[in-house]
Structures are given as C-alpha cells and as structure tokens.
N, C-alpha and C. Protein backbone atom coordinates (compact mmCIF):
# COMPACT_ATOMS: atom_id res chain seq x y z
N UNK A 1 68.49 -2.39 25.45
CA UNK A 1 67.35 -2.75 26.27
C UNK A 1 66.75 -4.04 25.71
N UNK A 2 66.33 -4.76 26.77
CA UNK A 2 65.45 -5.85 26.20
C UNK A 2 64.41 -5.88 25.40
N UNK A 3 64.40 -7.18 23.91
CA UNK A 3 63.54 -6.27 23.04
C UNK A 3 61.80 -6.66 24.10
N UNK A 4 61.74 -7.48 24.65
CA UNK A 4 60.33 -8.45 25.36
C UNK A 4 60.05 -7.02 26.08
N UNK A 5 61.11 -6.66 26.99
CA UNK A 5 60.57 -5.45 27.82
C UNK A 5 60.10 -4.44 26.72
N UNK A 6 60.57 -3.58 26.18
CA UNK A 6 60.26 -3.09 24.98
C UNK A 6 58.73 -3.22 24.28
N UNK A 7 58.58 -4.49 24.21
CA UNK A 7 56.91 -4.99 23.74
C UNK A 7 56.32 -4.63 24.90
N UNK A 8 56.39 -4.97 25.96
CA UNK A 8 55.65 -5.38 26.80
C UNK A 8 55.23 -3.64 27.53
N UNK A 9 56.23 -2.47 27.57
CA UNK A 9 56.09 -1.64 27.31
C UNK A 9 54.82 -1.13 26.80
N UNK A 10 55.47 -1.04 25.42
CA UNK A 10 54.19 -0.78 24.29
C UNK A 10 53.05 -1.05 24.45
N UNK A 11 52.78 -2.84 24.92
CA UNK A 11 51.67 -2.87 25.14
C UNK A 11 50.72 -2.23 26.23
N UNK A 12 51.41 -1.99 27.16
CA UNK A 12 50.92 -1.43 28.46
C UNK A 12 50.48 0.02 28.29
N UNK A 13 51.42 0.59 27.72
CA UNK A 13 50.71 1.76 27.05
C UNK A 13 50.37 2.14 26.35
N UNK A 14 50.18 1.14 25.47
CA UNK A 14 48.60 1.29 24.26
C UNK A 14 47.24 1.07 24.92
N UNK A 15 47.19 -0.07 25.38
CA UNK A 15 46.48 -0.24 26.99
C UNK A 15 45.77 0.44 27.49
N UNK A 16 46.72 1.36 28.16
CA UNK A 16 46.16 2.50 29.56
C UNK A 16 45.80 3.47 28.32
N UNK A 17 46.30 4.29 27.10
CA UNK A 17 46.24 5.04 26.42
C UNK A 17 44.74 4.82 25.76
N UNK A 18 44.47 3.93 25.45
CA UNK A 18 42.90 3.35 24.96
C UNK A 18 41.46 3.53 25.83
N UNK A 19 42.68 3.04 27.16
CA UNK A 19 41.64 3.58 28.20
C UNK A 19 41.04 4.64 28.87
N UNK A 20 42.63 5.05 28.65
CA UNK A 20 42.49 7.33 29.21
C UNK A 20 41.33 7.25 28.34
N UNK A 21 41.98 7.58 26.80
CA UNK A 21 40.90 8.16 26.05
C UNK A 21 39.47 7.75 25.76
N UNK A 22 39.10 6.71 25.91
CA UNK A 22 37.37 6.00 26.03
C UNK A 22 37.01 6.44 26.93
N UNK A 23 37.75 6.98 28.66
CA UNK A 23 36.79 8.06 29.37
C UNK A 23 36.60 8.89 29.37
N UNK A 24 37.56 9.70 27.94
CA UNK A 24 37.32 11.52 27.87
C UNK A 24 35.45 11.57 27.53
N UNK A 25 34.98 12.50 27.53
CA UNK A 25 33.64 12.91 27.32
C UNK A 25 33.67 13.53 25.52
N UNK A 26 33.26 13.18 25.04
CA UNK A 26 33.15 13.56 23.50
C UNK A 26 33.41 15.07 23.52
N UNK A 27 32.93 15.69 24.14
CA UNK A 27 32.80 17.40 24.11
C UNK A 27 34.53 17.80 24.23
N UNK A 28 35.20 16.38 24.94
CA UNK A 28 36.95 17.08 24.88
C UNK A 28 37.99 17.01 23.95
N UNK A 29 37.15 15.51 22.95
CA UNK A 29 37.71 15.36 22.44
C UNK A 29 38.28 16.46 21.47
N UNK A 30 37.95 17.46 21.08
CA UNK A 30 38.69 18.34 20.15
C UNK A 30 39.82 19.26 20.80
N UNK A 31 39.31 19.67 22.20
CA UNK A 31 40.63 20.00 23.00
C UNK A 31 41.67 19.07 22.99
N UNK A 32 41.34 17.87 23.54
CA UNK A 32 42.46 16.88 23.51
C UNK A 32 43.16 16.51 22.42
N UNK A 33 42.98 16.60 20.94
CA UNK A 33 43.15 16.31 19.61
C UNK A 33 44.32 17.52 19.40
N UNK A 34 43.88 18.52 20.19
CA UNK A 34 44.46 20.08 19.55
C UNK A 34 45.75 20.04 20.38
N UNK A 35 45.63 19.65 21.53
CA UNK A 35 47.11 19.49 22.34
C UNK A 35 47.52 18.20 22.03
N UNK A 36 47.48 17.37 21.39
CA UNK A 36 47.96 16.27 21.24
C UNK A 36 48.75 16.50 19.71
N UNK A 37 48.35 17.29 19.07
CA UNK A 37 48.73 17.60 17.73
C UNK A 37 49.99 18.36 18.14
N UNK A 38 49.81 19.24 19.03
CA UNK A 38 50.88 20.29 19.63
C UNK A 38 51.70 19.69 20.11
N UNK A 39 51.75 18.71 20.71
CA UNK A 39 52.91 17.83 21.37
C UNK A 39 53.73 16.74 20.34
N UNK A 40 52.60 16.45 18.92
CA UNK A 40 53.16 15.79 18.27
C UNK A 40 54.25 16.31 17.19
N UNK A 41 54.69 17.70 17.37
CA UNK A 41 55.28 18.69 17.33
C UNK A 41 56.44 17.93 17.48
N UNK A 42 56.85 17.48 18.60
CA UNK A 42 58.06 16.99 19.10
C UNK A 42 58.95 15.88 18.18
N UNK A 43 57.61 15.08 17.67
CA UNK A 43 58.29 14.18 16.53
C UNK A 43 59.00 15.11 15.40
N UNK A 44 58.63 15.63 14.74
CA UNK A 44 59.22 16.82 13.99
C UNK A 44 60.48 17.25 14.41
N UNK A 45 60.78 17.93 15.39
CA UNK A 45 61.92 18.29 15.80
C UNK A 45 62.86 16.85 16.56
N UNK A 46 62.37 15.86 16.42
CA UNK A 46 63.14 14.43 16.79
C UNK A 46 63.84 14.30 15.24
N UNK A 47 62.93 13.89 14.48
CA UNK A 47 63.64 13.69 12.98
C UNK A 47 64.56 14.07 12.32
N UNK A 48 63.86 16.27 13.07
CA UNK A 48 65.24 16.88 12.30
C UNK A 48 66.98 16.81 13.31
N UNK A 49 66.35 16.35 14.14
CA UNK A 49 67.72 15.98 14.87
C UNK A 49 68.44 14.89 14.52
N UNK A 50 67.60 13.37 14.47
CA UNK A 50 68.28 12.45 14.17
C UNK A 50 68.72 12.82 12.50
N UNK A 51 68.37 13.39 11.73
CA UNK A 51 68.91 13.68 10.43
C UNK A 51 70.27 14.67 10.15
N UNK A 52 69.70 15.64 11.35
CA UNK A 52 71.37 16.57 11.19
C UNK A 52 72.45 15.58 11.94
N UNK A 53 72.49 14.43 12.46
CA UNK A 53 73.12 13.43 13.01
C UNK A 53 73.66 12.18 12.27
N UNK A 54 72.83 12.32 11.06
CA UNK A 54 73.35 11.09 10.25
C UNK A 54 74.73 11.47 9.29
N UNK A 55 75.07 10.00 9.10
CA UNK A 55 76.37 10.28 8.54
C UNK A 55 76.22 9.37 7.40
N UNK A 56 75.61 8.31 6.88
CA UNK A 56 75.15 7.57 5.59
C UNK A 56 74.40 8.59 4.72
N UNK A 57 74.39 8.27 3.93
CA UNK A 57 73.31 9.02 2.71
C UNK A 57 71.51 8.22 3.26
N UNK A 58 71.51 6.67 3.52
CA UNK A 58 70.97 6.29 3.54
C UNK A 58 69.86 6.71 4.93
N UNK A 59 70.75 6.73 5.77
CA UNK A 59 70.22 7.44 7.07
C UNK A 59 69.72 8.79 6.40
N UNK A 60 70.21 9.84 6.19
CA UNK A 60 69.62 10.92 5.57
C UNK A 60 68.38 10.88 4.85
N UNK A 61 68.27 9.50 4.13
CA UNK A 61 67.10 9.66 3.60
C UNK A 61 65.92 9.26 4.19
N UNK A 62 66.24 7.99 4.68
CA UNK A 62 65.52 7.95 6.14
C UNK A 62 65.20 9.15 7.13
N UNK A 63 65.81 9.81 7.55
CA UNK A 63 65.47 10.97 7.77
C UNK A 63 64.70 11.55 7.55
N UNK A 64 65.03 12.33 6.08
CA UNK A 64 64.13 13.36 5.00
C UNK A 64 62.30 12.44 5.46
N UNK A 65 62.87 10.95 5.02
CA UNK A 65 61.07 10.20 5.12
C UNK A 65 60.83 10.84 6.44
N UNK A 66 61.21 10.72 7.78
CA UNK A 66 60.71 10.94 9.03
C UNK A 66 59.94 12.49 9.33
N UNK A 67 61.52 13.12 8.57
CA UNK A 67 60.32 14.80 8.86
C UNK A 67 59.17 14.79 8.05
N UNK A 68 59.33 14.74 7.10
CA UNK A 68 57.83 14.44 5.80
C UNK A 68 56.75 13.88 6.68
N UNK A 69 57.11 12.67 6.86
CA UNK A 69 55.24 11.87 8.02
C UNK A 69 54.97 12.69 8.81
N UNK A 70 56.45 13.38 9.56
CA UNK A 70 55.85 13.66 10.83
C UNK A 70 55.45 14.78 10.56
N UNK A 71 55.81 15.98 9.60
CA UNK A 71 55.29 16.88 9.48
C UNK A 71 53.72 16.92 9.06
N UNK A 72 53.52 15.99 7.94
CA UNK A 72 52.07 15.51 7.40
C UNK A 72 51.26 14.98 8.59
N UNK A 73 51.94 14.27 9.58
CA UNK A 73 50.60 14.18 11.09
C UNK A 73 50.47 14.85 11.71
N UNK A 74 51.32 15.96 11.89
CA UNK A 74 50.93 17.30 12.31
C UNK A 74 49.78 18.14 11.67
N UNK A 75 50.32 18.36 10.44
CA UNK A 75 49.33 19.01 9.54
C UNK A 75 47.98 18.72 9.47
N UNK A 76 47.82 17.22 9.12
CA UNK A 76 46.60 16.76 8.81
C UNK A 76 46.15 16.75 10.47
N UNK A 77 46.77 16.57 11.78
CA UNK A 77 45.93 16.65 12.71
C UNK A 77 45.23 18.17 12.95
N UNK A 78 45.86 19.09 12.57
CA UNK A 78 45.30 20.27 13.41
C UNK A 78 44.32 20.42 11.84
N UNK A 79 44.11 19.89 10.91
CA UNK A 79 43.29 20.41 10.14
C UNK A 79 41.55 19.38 10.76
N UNK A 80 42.38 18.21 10.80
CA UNK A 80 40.83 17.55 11.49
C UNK A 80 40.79 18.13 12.73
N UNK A 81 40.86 18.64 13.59
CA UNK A 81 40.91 19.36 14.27
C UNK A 81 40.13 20.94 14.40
N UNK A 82 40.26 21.25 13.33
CA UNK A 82 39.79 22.51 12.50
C UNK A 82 38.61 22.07 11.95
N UNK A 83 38.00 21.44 11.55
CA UNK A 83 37.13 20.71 10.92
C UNK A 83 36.05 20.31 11.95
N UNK A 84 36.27 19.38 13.58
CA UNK A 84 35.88 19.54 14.23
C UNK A 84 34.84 20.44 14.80
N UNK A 85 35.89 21.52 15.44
CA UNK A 85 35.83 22.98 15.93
C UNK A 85 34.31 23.79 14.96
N UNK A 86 34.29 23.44 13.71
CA UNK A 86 33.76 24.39 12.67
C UNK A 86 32.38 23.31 12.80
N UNK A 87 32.34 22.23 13.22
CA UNK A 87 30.85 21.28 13.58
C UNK A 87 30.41 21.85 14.64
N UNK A 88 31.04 22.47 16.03
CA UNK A 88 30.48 22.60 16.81
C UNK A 88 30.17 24.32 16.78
N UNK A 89 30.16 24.65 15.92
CA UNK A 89 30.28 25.97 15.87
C UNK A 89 28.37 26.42 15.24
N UNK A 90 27.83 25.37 14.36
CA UNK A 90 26.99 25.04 13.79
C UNK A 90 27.19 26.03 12.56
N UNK A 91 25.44 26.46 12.02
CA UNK A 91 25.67 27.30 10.39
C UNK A 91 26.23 26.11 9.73
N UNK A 92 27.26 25.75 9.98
CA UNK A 92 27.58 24.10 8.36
C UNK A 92 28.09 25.12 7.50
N UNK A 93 28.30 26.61 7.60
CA UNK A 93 29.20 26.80 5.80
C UNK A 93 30.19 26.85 5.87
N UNK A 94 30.70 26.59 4.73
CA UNK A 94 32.10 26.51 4.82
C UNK A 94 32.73 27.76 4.34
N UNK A 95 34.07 28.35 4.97
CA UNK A 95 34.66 29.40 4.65
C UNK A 95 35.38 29.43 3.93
C-alpha cells in the first residue's frame, strides 16, 4: 500500500478520533475507557499471533516486546479505569 495513503489515513483518524471523543460528556468517559480497554484486548491476541508466526529469533523477540506493551496497556488501562469508577463512587477510601 501506499506509504502517503497510509499517513494520510492515520491522520484522518486521529482527527475524527479527537473529535468523537471531545464530544463524549465527562460522565462517559469511564464507560468509554472500560470498553476501549476491552477492545484493546485485540492487540494482545495480534502479537501473540504475529509471534507464533515468526521464524527469526529476532522477530520473536520483537514479538515477546509486543505482547509485554500490549499486555501492560491493557492492564494499566482497566486499572485507571478502576481508579476512576472508585472517584465517582465518593467516601475517597481506599480498599
């Protein structure tokens, strides 16, 4: 594919994506955070695919890096997420 189309892509939907989200209403944002974490799920199971697919060592390790982030932006999203949830809950203690 063309790499210009490719950019030009990206940019368009960083774009519209900036824009969806500046009209959510603050009150959604933690719903929207919580399914967005859930979908980012998918990177995870992308990684471990392109890794059971590699045939270099080097690719493999590349790999191994991909599940690691992607697992860690999973993680760390549903914990801010969690964190959220426990502001709107009020009381402030922590469990």
């Amino acid at each position: 594919m063309n790499h210009l189309l490719l950019i030009a892509v990206l940019a368009i939907a960083t774009a519209l994506g900036y824009k969806v989200i500046s009209e959510v209403p603050s009150l959604l944002h933690t719903p929207l955070m919580s399914g967005m974490n859930a979908l980012s799920g998918i990177t995870v199971v992308g990684a471990l695919v392109a890794t059971a697919g590699a045939v270099s060592t080097g690719q493999r390790l590349l790999g191994f890096v991909a599940i690691v982030f992607a697992t860690i932006n999973v993680a760390a999203g549903f914990l801010v997420t969690h964190r959220m949830l426990r502001m709107f809950k009020g009381g402030g203690g922590e469990e």
